[in-house]
Structure formats: structure tokens, C-alpha cells
Protein backbone atom coordinates (compact mmCIF):
# COMPACT_ATOMS: atom_id res chain seq x y z
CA UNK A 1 0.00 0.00 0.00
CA UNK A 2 1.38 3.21 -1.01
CA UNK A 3 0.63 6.71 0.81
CA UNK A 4 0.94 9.57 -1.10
CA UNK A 5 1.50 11.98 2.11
CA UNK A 6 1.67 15.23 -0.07
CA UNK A 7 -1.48 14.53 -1.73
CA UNK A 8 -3.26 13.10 0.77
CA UNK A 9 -2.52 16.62 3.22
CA UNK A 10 -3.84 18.36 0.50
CA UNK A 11 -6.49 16.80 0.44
CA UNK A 12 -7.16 17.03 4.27
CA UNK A 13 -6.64 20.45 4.61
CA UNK A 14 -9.69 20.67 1.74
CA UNK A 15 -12.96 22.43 3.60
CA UNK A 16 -15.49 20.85 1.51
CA UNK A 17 -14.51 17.06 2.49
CA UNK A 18 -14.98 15.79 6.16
CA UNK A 19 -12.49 13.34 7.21
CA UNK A 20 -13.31 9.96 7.31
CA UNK A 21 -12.48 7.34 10.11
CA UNK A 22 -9.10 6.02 7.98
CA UNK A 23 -8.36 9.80 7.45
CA UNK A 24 -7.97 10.18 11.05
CA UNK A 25 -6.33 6.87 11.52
CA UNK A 26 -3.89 8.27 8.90
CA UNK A 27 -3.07 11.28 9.93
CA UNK A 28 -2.41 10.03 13.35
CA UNK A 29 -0.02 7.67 12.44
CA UNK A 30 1.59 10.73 9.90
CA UNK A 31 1.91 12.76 13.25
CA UNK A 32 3.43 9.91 15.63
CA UNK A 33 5.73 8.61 12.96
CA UNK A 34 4.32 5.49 12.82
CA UNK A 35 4.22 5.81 9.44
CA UNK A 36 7.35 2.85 9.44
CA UNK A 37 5.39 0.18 11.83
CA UNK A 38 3.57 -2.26 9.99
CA UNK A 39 0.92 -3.04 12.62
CA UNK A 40 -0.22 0.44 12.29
CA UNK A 41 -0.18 0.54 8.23
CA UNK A 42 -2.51 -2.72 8.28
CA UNK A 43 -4.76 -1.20 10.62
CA UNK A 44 -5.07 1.78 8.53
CA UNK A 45 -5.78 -1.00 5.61
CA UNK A 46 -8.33 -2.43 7.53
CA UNK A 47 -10.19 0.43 8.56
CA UNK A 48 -10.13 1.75 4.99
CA UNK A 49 -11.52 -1.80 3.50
CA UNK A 50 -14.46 -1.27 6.70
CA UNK A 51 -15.26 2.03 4.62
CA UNK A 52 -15.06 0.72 1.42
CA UNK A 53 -17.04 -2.76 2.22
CA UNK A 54 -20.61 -1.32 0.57
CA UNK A 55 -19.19 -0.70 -2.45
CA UNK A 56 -17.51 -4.09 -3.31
CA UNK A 57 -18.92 -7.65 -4.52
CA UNK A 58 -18.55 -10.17 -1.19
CA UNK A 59 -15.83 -11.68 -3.41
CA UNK A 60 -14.03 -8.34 -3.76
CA UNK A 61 -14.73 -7.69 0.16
CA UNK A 62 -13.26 -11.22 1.46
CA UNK A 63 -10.32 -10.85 -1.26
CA UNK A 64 -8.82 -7.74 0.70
CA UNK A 65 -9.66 -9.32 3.80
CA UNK A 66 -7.46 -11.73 3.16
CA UNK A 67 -4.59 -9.98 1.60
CA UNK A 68 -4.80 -7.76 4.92
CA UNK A 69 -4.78 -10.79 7.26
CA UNK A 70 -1.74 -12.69 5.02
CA UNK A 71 0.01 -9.59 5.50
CA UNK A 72 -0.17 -8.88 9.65
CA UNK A 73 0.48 -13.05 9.82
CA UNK A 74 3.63 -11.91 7.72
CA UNK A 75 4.87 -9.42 10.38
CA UNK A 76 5.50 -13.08 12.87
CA UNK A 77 6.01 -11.52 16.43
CA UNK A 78 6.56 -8.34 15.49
CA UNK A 79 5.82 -6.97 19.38
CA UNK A 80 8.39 -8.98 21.02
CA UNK A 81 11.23 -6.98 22.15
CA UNK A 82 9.11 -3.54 22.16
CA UNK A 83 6.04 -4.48 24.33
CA UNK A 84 6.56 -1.48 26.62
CA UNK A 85 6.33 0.82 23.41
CA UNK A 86 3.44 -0.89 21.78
CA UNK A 87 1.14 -2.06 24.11
């Protein structure tokens, strides 16, 4: 997943256009720099697949799903060594 940070400020800053739940999400992992943990880039993923879910055929839906899942089982342990910063 690629996040185009320029655009996507832009496009924040925009009066017209409230933010969405994955905006939010996104712009709060911008401001903590967690823009390099994977956890928090698959959460983003997920939330944005939540918004998107009326708009796609169940087969489209369960597709992502599992693309998103594949990809956190990926990360293995990820937390171990850092629990006192992540949890």
C-alpha cells in the first residue's frame, strides 16, 4: 500500500470534504511517525476496507480481507522486544 503523504494533506486540509475514520487513523499515524510500523499501516488498511465494504462484490470484500490478514500473519512476532512501546 502506497501513501501519497503530499497529496493526501492536501487533500485534508480541503474544507469541503470531512475526514473519514481512515483519514484520522492516517493522519495520526503521519503525526506519531508510525508511518514505518507495519501493525499500524494494516490497521489503517483495515479500517479503509471497513469504509469501502458497501461498495464491493462479497468476493471483492473477502479478497482484501485476506490480503490484509496474510500480510499482519507476515509481520510473525513483530511486538516482542518492544512491548513497553506498543502495548
Amino acid at each position: 500500500m502506497g501513501l501519497n503523504l503530499f497529496a493526501y494533506n492536501l487533500w485534508m486540509d480541503s474544507p469541503n470534504i470531512p475526514p473519514t475514520m481512515s483519514d484520522r487513523l492516517a493522519r495520526y499515524i503521519e503525526q506519531t511517525g508510525g508511518i514505518s510500523k507495519p501493525w499500524l499501516l494494516a490497521q489503517l488498511r483495515l479500517k479503509k476496507l471497513q469504509e469501502r465494504k458497501p461498495n464491493l462484490s462479497p468476493e471483492e470484500y473477502e479478497r482484501e480481507l485476506v490480503d490484509i490478514h496474510q500480510a499482519v500473519m507476515n509481520l510473525g512476532e513483530w511486538w516482542v522486544g518492544q512491548e513497553d512501546e506498543v502495548f
